[in-house]
C-alpha atoms as a PDB file:
ATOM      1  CA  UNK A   1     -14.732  -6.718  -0.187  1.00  0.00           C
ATOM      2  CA  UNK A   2     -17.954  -4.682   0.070  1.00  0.00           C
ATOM      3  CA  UNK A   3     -19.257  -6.731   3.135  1.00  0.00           C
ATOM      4  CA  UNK A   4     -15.764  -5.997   4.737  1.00  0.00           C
ATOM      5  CA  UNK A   5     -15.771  -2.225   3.904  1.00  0.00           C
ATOM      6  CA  UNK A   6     -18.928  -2.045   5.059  1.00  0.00           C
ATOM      7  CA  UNK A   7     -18.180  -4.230   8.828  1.00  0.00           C
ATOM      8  CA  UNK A   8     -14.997  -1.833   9.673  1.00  0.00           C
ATOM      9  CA  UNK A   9     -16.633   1.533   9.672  1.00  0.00           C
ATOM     10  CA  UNK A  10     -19.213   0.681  11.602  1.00  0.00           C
ATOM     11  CA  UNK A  11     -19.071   3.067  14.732  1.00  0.00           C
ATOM     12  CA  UNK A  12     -19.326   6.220  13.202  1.00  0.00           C
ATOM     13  CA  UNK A  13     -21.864   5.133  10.805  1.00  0.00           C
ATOM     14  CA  UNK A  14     -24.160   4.052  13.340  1.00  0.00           C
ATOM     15  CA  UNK A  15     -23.929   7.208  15.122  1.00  0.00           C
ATOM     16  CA  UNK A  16     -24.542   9.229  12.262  1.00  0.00           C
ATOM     17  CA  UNK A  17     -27.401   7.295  11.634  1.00  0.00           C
ATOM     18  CA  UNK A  18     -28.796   7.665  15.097  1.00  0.00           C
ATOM     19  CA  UNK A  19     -28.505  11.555  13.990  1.00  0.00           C
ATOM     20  CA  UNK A  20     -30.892  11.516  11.257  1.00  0.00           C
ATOM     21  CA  UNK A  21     -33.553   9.321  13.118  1.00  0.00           C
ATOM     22  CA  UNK A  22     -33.552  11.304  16.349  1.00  0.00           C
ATOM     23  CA  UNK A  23     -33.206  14.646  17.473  1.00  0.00           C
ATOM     24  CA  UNK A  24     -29.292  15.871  18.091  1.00  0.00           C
ATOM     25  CA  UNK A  25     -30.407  16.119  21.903  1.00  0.00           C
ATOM     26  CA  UNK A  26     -31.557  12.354  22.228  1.00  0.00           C
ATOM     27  CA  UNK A  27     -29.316  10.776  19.776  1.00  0.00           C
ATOM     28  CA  UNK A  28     -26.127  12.266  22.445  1.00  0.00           C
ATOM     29  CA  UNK A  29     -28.078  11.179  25.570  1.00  0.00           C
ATOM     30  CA  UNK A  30     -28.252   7.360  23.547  1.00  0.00           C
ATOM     31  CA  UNK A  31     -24.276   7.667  22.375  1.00  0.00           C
ATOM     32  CA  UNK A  32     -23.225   8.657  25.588  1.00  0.00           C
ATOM     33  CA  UNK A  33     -25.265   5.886  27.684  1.00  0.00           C
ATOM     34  CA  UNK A  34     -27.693   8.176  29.614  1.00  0.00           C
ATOM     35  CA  UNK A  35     -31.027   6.457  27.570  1.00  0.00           C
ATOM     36  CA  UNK A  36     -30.785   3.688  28.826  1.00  0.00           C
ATOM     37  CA  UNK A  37     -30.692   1.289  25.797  1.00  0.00           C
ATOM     38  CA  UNK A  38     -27.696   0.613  23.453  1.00  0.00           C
ATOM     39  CA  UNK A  39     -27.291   2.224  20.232  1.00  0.00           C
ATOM     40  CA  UNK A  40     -28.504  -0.831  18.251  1.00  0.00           C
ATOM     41  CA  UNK A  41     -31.881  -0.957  20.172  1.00  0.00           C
ATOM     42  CA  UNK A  42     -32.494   2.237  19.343  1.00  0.00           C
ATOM     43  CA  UNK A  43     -31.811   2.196  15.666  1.00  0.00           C
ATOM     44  CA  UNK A  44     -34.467  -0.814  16.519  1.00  0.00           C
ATOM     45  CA  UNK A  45     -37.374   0.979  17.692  1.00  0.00           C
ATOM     46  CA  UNK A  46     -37.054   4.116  15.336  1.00  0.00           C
ATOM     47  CA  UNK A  47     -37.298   1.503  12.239  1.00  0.00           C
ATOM     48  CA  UNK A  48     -40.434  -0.100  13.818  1.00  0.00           C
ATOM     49  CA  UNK A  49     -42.131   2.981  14.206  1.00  0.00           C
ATOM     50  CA  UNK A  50     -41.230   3.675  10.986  1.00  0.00           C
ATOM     51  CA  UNK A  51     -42.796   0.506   9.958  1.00  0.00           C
ATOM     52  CA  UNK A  52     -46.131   1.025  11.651  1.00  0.00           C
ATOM     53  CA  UNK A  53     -48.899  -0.942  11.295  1.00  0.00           C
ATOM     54  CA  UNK A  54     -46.817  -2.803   7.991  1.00  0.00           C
ATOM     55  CA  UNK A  55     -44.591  -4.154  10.431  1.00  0.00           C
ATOM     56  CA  UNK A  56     -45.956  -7.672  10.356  1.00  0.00           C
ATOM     57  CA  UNK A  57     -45.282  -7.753   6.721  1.00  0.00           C
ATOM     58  CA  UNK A  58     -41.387  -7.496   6.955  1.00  0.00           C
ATOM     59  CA  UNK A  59     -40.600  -9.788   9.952  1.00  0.00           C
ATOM     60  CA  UNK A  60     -38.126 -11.791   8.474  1.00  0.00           C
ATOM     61  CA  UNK A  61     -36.388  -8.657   7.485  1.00  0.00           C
ATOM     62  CA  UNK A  62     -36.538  -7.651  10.750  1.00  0.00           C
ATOM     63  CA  UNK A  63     -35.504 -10.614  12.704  1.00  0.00           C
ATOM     64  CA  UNK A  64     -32.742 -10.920  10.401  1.00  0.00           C
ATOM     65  CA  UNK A  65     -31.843  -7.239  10.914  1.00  0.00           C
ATOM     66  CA  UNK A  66     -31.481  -8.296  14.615  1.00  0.00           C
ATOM     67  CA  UNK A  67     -29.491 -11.498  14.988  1.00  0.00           C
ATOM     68  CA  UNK A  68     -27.547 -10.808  11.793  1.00  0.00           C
ATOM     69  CA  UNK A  69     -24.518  -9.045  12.367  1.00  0.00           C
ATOM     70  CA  UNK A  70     -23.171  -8.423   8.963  1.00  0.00           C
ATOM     71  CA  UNK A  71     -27.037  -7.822   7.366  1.00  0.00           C
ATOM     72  CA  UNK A  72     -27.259  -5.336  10.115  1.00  0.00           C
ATOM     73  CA  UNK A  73     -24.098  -3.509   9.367  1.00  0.00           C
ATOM     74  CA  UNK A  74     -24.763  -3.083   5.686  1.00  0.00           C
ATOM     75  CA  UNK A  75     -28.209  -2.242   6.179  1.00  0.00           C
ATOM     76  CA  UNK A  76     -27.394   0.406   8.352  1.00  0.00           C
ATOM     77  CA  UNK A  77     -24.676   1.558   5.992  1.00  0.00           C
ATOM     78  CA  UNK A  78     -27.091   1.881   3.026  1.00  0.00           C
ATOM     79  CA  UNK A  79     -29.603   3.821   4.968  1.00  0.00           C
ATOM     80  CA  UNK A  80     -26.679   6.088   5.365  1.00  0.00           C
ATOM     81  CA  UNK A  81     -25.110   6.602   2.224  1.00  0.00           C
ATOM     82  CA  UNK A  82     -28.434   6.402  -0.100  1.00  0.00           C
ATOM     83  CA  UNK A  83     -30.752   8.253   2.519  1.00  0.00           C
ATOM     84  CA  UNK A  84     -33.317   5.822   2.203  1.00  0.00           C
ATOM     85  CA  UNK A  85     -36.023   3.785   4.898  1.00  0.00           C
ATOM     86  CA  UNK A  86     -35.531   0.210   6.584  1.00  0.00           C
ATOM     87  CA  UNK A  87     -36.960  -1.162   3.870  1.00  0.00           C
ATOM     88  CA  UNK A  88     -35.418   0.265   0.637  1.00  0.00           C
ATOM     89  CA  UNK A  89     -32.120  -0.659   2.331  1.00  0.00           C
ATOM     90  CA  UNK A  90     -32.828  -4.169   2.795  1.00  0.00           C
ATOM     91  CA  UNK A  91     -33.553  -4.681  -0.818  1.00  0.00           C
ATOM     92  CA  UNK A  92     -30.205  -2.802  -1.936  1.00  0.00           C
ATOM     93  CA  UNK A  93     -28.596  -5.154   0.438  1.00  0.00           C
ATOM     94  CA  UNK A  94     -30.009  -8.377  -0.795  1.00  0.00           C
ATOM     95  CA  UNK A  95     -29.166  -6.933  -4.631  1.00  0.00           C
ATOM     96  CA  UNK A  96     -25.580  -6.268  -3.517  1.00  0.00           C
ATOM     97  CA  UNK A  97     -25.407  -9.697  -2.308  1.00  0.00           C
ATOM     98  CA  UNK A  98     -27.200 -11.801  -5.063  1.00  0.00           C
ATOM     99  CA  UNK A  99     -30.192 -12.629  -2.559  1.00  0.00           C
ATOM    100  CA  UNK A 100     -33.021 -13.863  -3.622  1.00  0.00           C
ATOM    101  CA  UNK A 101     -35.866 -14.465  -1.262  1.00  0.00           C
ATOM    102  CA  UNK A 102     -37.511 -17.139  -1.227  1.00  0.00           C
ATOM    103  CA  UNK A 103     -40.640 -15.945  -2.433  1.00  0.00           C
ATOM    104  CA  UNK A 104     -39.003 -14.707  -5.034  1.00  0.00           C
ATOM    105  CA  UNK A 105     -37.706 -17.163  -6.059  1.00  0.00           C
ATOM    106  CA  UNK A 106     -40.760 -19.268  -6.261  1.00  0.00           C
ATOM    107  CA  UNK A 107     -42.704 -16.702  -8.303  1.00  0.00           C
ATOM    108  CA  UNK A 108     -39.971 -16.985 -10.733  1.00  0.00           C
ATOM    109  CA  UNK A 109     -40.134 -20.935 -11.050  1.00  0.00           C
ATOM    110  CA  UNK A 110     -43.524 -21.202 -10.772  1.00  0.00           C
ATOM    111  CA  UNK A 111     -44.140 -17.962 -13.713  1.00  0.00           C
ATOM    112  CA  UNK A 112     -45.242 -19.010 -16.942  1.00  0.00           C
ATOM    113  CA  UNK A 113     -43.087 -18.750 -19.951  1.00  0.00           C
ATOM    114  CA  UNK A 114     -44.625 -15.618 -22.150  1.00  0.00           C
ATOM    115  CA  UNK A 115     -46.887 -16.979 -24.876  1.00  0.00           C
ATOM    116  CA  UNK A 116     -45.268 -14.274 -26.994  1.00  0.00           C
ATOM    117  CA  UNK A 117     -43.407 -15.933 -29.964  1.00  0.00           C
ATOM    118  CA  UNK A 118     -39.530 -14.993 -28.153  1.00  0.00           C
ATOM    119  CA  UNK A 119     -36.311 -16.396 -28.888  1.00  0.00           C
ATOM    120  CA  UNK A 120     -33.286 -17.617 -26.826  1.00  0.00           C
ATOM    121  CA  UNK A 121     -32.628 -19.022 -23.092  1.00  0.00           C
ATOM    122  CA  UNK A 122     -34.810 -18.194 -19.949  1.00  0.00           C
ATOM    123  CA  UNK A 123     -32.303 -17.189 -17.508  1.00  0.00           C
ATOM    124  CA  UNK A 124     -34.690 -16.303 -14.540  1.00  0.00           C
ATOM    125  CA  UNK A 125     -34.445 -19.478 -12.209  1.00  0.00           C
ATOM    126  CA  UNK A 126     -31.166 -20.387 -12.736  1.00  0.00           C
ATOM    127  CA  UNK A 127     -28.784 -19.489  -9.352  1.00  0.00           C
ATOM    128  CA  UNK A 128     -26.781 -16.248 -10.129  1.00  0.00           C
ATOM    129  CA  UNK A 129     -25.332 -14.623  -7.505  1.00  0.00           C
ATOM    130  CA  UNK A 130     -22.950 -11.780  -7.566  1.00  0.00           C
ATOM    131  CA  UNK A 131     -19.199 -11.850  -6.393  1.00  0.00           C
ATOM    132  CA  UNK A 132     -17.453  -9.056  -5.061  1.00  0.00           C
ATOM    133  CA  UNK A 133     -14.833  -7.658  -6.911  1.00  0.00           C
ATOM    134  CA  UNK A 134     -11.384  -7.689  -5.114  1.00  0.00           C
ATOM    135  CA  UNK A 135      -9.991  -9.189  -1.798  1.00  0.00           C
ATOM    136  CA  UNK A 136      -7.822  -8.554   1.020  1.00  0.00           C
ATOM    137  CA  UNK A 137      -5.214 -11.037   0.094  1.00  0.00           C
ATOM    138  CA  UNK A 138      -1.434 -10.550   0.181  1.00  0.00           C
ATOM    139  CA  UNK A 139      -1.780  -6.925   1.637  1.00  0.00           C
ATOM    140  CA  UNK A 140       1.724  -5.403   2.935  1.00  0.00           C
ATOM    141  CA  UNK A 141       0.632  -3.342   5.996  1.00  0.00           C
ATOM    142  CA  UNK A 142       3.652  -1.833   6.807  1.00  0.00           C
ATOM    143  CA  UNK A 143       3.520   2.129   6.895  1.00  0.00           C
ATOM    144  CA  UNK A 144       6.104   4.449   5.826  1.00  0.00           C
ATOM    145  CA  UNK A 145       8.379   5.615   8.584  1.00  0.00           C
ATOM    146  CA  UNK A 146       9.058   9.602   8.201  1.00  0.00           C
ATOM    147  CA  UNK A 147      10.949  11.519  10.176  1.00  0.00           C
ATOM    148  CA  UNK A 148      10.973  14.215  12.816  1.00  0.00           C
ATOM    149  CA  UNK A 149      11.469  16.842   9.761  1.00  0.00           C
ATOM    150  CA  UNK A 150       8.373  15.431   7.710  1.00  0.00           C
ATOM    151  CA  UNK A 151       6.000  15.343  10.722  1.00  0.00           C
ATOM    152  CA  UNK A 152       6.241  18.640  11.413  1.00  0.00           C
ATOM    153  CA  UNK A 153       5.669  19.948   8.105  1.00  0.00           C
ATOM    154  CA  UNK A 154       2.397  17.894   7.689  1.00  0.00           C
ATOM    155  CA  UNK A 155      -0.833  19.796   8.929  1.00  0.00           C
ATOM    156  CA  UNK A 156      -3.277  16.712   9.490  1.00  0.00           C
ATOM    157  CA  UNK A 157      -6.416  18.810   9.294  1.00  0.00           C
ATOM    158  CA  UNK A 158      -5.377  20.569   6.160  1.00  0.00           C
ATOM    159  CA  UNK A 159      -4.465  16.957   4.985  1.00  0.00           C
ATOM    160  CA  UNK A 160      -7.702  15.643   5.379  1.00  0.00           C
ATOM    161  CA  UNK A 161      -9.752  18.776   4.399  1.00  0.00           C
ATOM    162  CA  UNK A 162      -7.647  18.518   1.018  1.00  0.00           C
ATOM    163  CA  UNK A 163      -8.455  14.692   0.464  1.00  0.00           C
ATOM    164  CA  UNK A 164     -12.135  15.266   1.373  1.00  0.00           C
ATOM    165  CA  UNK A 165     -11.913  18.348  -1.439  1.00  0.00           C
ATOM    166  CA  UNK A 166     -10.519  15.583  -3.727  1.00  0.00           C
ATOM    167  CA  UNK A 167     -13.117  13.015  -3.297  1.00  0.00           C
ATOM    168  CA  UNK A 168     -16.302  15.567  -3.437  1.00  0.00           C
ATOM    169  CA  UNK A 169     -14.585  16.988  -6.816  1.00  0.00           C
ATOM    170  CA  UNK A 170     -14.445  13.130  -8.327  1.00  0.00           C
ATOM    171  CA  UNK A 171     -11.082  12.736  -7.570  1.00  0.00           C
ATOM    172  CA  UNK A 172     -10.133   9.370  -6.478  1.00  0.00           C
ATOM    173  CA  UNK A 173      -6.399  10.049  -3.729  1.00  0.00           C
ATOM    174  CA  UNK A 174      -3.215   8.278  -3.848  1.00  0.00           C
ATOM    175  CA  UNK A 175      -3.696   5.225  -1.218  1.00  0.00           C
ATOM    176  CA  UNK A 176      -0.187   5.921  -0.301  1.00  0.00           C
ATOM    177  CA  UNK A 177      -1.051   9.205   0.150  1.00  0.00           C
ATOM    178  CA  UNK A 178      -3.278   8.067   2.892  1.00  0.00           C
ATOM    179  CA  UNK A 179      -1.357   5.117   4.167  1.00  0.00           C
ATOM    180  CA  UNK A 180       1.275   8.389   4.532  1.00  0.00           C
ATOM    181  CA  UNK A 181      -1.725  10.389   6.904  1.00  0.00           C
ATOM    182  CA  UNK A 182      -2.303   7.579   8.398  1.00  0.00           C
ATOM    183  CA  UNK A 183       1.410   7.038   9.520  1.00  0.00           C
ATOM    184  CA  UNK A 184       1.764  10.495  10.454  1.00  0.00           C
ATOM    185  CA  UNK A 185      -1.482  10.372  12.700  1.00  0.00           C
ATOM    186  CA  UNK A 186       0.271   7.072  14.624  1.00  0.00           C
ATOM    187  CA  UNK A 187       3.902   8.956  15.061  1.00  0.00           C
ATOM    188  CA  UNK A 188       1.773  12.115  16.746  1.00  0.00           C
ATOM    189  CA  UNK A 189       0.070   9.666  18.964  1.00  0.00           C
ATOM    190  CA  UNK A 190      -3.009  11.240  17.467  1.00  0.00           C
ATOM    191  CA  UNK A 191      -4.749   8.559  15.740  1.00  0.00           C
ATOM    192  CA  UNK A 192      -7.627   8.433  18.359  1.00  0.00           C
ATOM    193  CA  UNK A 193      -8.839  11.611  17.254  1.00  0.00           C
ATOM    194  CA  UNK A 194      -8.785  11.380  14.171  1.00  0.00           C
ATOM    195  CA  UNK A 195      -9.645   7.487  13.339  1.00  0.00           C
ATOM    196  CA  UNK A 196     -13.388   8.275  12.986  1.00  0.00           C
ATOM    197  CA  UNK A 197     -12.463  10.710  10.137  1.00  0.00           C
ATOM    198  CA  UNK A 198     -10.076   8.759   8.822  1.00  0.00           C
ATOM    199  CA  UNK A 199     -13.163   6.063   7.839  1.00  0.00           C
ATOM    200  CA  UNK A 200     -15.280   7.951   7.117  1.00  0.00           C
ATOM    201  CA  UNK A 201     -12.667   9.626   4.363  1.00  0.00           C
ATOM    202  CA  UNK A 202     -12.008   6.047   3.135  1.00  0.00           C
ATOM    203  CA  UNK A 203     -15.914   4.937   2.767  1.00  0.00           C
ATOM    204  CA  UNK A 204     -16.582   7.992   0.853  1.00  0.00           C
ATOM    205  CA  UNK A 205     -13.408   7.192  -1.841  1.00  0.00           C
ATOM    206  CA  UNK A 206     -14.715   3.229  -1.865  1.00  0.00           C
ATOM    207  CA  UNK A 207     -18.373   5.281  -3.077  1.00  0.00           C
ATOM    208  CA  UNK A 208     -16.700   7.128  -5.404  1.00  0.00           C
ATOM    209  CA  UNK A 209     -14.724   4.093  -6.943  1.00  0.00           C
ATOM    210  CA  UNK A 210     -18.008   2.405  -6.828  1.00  0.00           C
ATOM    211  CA  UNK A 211     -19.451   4.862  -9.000  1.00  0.00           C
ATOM    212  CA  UNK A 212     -16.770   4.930 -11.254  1.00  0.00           C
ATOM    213  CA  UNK A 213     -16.736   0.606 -11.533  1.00  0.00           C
ATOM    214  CA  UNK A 214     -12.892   0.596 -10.628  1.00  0.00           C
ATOM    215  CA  UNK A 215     -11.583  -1.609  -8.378  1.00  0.00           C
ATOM    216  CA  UNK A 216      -9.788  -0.130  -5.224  1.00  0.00           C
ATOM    217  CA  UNK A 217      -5.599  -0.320  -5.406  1.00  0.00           C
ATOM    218  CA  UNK A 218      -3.738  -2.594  -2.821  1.00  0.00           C
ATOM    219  CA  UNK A 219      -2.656   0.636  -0.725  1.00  0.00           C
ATOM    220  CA  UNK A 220      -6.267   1.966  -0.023  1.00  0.00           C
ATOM    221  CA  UNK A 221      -7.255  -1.825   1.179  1.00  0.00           C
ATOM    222  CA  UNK A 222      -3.839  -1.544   2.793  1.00  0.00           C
ATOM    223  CA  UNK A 223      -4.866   2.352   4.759  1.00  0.00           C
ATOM    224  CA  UNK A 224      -8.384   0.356   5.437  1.00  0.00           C
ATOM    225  CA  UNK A 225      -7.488  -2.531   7.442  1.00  0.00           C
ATOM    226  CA  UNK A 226      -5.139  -0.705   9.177  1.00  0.00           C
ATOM    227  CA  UNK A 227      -7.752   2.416  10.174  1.00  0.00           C
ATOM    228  CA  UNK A 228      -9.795  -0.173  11.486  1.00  0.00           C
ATOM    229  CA  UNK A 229      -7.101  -1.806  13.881  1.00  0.00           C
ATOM    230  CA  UNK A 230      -6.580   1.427  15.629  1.00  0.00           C
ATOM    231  CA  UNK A 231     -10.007   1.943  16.318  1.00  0.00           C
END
């Protein structure tokens, strides 16, 4: 579910990462086409001056960071949320996913046993991986219908600003709460302007539930898939 969470909010991550690598200045000339090289290329270049002369020594992080579409979205998304370099990313990528490189993994095989007199089962080369926790499966996407009444009285900015309020206090929202924005925000034929927020909202209540170790309830997968289909 994480690698999926991760894919559909893409966009705006992207561009808010393009924020924190470049000045405001450049990073709107790039978004809006005038640089003359897409927004991926130049997420590209920033890392590999970044990397400097210890480029060589990470090139099959960064040929996979190229022609990998789904290592490239989560990587992106972790430098992100945690604030951290190319690097540091990669490896809480390749944790998330149970990677281990193959280097690794031939250090551990190869390590000696500890002459220390220890007790039990050596667990390091044996092929754990991690599975995400939750799926997609049997989803009703169907949004409430409200009426002419009901749309009216709901202030979509003062919706979201509350919600946002809820998640930076620990709070995790009602998904039907959202799937209910979300519905209200198709009806007003506003949904283009507000879709970016919308996922945004969303990946910051999937980090909070993170946090907390609970699993995310069928309506917030639900308001997810659906965000994503509008954008």
């Amino acid at each position: 579910m994480r690698s999926l969470i991760t894919r559909l909010s893409h966009k705006t991550i992207k561009e808010k990462l393009l924020f924190e690598l470049y000045s405001e200045e450049e990073t709107l000339r790039i978004i809006n086409g005038s640089a003359h090289e897409s927004i991926k290329d130049a997420i590209m270049n920033a890392i590999l001056k970044q990397l400097g002369n210890t480029r060589s020594k990470y090139e099959e992080q960064i040929n996979r960071f190229q022609n990998d579409e789904m290592f490239y979205d989560q990587v992106t998304r972790e430098m992100v949320r945690n604030k951290v370099e190319f690097i540091r990313a990669v490896d809480i990528v390749n944790k998330m996913n149970g990677v281990i490189t193959r280097k690794q993994n031939q250090e551990s095989i190869s390590s000696p046993v500890s002459s220390n007199n220890v007790g039990g089962i050596d667990f390091r080369t044996l092929p754990i991986t991690i599975q995400p926790m939750g799926s997609f499966s049997g989803l009703n996407f169907k949004l409430p219908q409200l009426s002419q009444a009901e749309l009216r009285e709901i202030n979509v900015d003062l919706e979201m600003r509350q919600i946002k309020n809820m998640v930076q206090a620990g709070i995790i929202p009602s998904g039907q709460r959202i799937k209910e924005l979300i519905a209200v925000c198709i009806q007003k034929r506003e949904m283009n302007s507000y879709v970016d927020n919308l996922l945004l909202c969303l990946a910051d209540i999937f980090k909070l539930e993170e946090e907390n170790a609970s699993e995310s309830s069928f309506d917030l997968r639900e308001a997810l898939v659906i965000v994503d289909s509008q954008s």
